[in-house]
Protein backbone atom coordinates (compact mmCIF):
# COMPACT_ATOMS: atom_id res chain seq x y z
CA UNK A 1 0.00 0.00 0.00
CA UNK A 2 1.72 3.71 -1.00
CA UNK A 3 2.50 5.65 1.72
CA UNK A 4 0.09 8.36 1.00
CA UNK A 5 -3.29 6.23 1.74
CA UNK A 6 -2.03 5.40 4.95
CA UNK A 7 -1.84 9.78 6.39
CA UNK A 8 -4.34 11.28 7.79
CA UNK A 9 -5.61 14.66 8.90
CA UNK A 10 -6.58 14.31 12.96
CA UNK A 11 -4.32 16.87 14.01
CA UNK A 12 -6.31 19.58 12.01
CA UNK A 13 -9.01 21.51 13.90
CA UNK A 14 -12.60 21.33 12.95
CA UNK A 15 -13.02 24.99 13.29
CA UNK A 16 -10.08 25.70 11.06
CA UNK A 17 -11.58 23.18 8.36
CA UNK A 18 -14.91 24.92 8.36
CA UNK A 19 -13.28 27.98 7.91
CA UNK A 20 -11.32 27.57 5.16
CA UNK A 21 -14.44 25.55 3.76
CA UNK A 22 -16.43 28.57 3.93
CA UNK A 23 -13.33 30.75 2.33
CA UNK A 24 -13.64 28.79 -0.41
CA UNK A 25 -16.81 28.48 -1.22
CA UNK A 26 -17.18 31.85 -1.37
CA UNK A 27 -14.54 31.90 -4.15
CA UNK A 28 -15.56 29.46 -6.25
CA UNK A 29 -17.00 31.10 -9.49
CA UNK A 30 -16.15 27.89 -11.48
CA UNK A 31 -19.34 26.56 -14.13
CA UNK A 32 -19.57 22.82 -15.19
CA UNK A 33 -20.38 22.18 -19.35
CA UNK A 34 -23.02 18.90 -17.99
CA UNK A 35 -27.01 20.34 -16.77
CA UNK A 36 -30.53 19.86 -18.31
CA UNK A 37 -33.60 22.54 -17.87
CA UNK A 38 -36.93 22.91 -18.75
CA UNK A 39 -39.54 25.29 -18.64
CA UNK A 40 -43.50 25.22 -19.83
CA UNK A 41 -45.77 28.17 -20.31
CA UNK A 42 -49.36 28.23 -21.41
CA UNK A 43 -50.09 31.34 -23.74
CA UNK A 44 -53.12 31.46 -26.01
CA UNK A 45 -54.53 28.07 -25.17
CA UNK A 46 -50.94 26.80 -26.14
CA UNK A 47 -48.20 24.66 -23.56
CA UNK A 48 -44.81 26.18 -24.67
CA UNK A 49 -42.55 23.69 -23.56
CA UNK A 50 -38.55 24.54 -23.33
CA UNK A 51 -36.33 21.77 -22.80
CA UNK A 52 -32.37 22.56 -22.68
CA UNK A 53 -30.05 19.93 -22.31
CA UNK A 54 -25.82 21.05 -22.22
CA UNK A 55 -22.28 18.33 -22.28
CA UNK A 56 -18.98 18.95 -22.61
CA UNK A 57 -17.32 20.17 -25.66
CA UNK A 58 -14.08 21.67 -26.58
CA UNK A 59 -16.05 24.65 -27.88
CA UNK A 60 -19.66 25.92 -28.03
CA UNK A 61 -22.11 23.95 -29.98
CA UNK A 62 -25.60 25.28 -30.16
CA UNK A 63 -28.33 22.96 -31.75
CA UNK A 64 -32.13 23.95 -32.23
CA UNK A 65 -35.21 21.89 -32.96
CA UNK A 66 -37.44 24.27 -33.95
CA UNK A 67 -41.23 23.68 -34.79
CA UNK A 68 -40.95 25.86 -37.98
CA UNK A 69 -42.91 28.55 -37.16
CA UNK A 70 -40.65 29.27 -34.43
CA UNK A 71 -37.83 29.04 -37.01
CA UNK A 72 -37.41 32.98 -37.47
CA UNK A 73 -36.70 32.67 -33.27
CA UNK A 74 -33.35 30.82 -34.22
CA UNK A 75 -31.14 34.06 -34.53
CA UNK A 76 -32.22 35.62 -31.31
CA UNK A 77 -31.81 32.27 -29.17
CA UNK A 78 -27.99 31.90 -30.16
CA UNK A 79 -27.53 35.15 -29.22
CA UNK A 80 -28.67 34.69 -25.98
CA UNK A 81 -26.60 31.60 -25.00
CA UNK A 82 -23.64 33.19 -26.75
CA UNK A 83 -23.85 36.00 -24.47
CA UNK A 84 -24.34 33.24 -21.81
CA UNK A 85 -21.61 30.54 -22.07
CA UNK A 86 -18.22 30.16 -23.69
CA UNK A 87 -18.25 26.21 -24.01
CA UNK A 88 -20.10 23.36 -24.55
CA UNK A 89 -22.85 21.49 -26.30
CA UNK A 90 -26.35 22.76 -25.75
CA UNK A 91 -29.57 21.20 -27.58
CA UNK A 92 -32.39 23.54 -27.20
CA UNK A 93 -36.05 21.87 -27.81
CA UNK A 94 -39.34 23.66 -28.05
CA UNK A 95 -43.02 21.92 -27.68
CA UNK A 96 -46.01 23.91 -28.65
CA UNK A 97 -49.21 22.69 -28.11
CA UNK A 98 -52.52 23.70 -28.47
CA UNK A 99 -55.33 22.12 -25.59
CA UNK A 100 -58.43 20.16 -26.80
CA UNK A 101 -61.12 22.38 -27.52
CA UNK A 102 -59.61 25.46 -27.59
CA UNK A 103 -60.54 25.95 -31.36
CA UNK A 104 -63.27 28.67 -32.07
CA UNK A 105 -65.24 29.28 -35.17
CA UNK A 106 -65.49 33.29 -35.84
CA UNK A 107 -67.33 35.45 -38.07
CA UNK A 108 -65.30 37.09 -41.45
CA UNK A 109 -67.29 39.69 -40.49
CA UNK A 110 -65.68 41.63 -44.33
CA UNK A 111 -67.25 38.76 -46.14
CA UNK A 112 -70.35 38.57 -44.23
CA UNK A 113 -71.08 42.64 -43.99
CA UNK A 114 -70.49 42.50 -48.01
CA UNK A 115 -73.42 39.52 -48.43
CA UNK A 116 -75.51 41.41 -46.50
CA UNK A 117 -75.46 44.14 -48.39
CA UNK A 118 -75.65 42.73 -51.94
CA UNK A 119 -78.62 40.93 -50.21
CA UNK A 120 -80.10 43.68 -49.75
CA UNK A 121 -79.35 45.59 -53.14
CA UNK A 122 -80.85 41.85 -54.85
CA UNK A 123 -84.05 42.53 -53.11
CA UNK A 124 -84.62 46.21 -54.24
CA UNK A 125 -83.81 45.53 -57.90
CA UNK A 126 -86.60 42.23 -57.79
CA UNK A 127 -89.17 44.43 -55.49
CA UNK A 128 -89.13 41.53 -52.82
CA UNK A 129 -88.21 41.34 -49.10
CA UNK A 130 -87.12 38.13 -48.63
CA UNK A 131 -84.98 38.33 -45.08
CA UNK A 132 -81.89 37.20 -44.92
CA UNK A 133 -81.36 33.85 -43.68
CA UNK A 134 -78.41 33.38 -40.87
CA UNK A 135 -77.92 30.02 -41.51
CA UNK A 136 -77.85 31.04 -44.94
CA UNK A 137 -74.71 33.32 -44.78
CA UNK A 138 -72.74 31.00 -42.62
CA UNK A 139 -72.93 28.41 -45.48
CA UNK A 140 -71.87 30.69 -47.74
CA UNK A 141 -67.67 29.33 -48.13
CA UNK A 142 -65.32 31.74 -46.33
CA UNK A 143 -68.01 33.22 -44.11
CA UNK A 144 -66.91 31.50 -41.10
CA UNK A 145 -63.16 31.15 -40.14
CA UNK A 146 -61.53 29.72 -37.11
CA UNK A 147 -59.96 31.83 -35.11
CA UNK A 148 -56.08 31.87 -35.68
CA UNK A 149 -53.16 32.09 -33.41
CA UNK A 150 -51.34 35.22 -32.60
CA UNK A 151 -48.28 33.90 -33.90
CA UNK A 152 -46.01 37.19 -33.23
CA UNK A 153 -47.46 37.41 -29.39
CA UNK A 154 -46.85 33.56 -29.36
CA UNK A 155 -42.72 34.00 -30.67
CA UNK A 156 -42.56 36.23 -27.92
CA UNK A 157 -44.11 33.98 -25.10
CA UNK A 158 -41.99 31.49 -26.27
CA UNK A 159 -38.74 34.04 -26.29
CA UNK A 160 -39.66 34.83 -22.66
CA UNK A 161 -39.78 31.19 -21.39
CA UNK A 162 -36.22 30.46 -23.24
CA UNK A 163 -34.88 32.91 -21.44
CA UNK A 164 -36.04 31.36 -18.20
CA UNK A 165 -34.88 28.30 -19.10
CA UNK A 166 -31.58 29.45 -19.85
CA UNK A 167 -31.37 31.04 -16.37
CA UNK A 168 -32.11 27.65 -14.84
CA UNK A 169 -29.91 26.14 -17.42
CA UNK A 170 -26.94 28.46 -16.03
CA UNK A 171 -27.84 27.79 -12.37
CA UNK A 172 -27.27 24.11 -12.63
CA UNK A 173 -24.08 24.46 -14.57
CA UNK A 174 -23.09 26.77 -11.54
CA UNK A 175 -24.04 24.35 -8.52
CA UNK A 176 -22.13 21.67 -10.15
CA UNK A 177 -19.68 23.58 -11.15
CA UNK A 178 -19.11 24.72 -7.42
CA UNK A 179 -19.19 20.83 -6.75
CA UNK A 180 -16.15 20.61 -8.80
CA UNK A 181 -14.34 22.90 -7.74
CA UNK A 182 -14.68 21.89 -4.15
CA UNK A 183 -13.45 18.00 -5.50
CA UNK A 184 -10.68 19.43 -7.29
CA UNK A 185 -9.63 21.42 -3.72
CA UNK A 186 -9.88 18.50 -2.03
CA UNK A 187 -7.17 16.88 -4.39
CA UNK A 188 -5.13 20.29 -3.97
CA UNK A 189 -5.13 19.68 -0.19
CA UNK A 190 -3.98 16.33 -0.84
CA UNK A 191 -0.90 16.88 -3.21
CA UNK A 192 0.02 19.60 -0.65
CA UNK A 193 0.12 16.71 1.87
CA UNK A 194 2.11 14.99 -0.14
CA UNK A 195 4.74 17.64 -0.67
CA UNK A 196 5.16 18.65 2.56
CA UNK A 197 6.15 15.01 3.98
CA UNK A 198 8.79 14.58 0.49
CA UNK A 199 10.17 18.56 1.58
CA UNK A 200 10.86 16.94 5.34
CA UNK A 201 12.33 13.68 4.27
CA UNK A 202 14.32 15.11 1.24
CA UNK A 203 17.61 16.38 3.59
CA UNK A 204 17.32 12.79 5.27
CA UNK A 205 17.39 10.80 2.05
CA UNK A 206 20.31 12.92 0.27
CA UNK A 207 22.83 12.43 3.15
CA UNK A 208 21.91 8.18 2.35
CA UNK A 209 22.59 8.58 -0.77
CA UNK A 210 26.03 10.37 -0.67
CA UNK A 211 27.02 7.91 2.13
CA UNK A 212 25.62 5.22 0.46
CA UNK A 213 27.43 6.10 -2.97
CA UNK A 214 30.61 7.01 -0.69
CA UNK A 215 30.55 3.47 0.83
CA UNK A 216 30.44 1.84 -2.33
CA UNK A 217 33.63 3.64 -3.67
CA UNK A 218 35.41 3.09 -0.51
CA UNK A 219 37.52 0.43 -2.26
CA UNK A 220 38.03 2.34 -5.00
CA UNK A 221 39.06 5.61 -2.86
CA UNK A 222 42.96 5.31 -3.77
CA UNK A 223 42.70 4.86 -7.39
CA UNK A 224 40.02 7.90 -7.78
CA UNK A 225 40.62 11.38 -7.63
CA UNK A 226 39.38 12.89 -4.21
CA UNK A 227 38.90 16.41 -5.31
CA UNK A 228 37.17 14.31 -9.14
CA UNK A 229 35.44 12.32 -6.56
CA UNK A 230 33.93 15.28 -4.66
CA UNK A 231 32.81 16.89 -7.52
CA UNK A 232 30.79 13.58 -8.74
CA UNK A 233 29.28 13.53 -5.55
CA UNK A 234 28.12 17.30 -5.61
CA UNK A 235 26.91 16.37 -8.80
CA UNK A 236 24.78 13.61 -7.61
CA UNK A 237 23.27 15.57 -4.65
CA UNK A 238 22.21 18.03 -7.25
CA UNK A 239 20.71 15.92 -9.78
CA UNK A 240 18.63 13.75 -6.99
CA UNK A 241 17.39 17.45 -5.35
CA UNK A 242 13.93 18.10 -6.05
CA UNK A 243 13.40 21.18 -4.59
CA UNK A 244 13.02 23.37 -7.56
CA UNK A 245 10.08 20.42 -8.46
CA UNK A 246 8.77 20.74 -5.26
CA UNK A 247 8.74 24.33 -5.70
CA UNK A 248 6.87 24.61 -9.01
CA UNK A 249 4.40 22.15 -7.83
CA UNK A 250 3.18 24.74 -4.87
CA UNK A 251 3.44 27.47 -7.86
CA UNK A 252 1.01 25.85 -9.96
CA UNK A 253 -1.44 25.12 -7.04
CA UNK A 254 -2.08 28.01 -6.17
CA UNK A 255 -2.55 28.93 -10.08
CA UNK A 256 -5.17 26.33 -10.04
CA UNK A 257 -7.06 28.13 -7.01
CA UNK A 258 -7.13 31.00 -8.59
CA UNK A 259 -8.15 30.37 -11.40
CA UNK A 260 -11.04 28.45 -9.72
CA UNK A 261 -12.19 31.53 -8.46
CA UNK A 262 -12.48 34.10 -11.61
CA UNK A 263 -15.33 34.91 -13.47
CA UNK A 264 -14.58 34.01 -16.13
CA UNK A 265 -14.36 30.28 -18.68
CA UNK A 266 -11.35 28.55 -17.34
CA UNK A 267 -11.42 24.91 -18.18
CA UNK A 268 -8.57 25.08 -21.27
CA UNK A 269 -6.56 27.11 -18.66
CA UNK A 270 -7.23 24.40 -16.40
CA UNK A 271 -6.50 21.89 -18.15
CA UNK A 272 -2.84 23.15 -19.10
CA UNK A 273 -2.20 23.86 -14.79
CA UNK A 274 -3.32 19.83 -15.17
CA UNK A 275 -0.42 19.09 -17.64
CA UNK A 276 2.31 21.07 -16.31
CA UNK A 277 1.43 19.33 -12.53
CA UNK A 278 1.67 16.40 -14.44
CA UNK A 279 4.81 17.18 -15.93
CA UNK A 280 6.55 17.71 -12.66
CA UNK A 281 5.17 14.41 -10.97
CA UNK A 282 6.71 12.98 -13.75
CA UNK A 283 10.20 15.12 -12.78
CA UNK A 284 10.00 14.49 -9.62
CA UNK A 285 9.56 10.64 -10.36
CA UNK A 286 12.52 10.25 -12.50
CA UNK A 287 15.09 12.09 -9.67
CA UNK A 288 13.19 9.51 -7.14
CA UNK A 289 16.64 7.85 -5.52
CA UNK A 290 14.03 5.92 -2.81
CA UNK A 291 11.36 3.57 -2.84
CA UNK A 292 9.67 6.27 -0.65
CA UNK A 293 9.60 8.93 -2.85
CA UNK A 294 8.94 6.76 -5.93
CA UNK A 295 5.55 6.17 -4.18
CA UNK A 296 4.76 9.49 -3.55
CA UNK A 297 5.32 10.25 -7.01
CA UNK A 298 2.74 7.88 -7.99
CA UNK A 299 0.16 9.32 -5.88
CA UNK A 300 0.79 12.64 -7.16
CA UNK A 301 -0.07 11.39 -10.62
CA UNK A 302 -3.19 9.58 -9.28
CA UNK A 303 -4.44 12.48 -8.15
CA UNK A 304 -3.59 14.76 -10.74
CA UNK A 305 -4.99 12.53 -13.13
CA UNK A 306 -8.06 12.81 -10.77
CA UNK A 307 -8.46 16.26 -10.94
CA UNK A 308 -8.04 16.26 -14.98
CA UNK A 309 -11.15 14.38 -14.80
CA UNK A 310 -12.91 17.02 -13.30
CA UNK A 311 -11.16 19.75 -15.66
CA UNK A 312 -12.51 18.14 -18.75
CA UNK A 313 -16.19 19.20 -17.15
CA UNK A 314 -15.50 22.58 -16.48
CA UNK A 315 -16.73 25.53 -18.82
């Protein structure tokens, strides 16, 4: 079992946990890619129905099924989520329909007022007064109409609940988004673990490997060169120190917190902070001159890896 599954945190205080839990929650401005919403509105006798659904993707992706009278809608609505996001894949859906019963026969009252009256003028020229039958003029073809949809007021009902949906739509991306971040914290708080027990054993494990390497050229100590030999070994020390490692590491921690907290699309910068961590685990595993270390190495990469994950969900 590595070395790192076996530490613990007891010796921290509660308190001091909660604080800095609270510190950075109130930083965290990060926004996942993954969230669904939906919204319904009834306007005119119609449902509107908005449903929104958003992954990941490398860049922004907008895709509309449209019931084609809402077609002319399509300009405004990728406006709005352009405004909105800066990545991802949304598929925006809109239902319309119209409740049972709701049609209603009307009167084309033009047509109708224009029978009437040659009614009437047919009735002069013959010298009769035949009245005019009702039942009559609503036979007559285009004298009754049903009553059609206001389908201007209707675009705009529909604009209204999009842009409700998108507000939930952006709410969800930010609660899980804030999720994130608080996993990929965790990790942070982790690695710095990590880094902080290979900074205290580092000066132990250099002085074994110079007397370690000095033993083993003990026999060899009159046919070398002391002042060749104590240059090799100054070489050695420096090659196995992995302070400067250790160093950048911290560096690009603290990178990664803040960029957690700006407002701002930060996943591709994210995911570089992910591959220059990585880079240094890897470093800092190929100057490893102990078993010890090795192992620590290999649970920096586990949970950088871990947090890469995460990065590949963040807007």
């Amino acid at each position: 079992m590595f070395p790192f599954s076996c530490m613990h945190r007891a010796g921290r205080s509660g308190l001091l946990e909660l604080i800095a839990y609270s510190k950075r929650e109130a930083m965290i401005m990060t926004r996942s890619m993954t969230a669904f919403a939906r919204q319904s509105q009834i306007h005119q006798s119609c449902e509107l129905t908005w449903e929104l659904r958003s992954v990941n993707s490398r860049y922004l992706e907008l895709h509309f099924k449209l019931p084609e009278v809402f077609r002319s809608l399509e300009p405004l609505l990728r406006d709005v989520l352009k405004n909105r996001f800066a990545r991802g894949k949304i598929e925006c859906a809109l239902r319309y329909q119209a409740e049972e019963g709701t049609d209603q026969l009307e009167l084309n009252q033009a047509l109708v007022s224009q029978l009437i009256v040659l009614s009437k003028q047919l009735n002069d020229q013959l010298e009769t007064s035949h009245p005019i039958s009702p039942l009559e003029l609503m036979k007559w073809p285009g004298a009754l109409q049903t009553q059609t949809l206001n389908i201007e007021a209707l675009s705009q009902a529909a604009l209204a609940a999009f842009h409700l949906a998108v507000d939930e739509l952006e709410s969800a991306r930010a609660r899980e988004g804030a999720q994130l971040a608080l996993l990929i914290q965790s990790r942070i708080d982790d690695i710095r673990l990590i880094l902080d027990n290979v900074k205290q054993i580092l000066p132990e494990l250099l002085v074994a490997q110079v007397m370690q390497l000095g033993t083993r050229l003990e026999s060899f100590k009159e046919q070398l060169d002391p002042s060749r030999l104590e240059q090799e070994m100054v070489i050695l020390a420096q090659k196995a120190d992995v302070a400067e490692e250790l160093d950048r590491l911290e560096t690009h921690l603290q990178e990664v917190e803040r960029v957690l907290g700006v407002e701002e699309a930060s996943g591709r910068r994210l995911d570089f902070l992910m591959q220059e961590l990585n880079r240094e685990a890897n470093t800092l595993a190929s100057k490893s001159i102990a078993t010890l270390t090795t192992h620590y190495a290999v649970d920096l990469k586990v949970l950088i890896e871990q947090m890469r994950e995460q990065v590949q969900n963040i807007e």
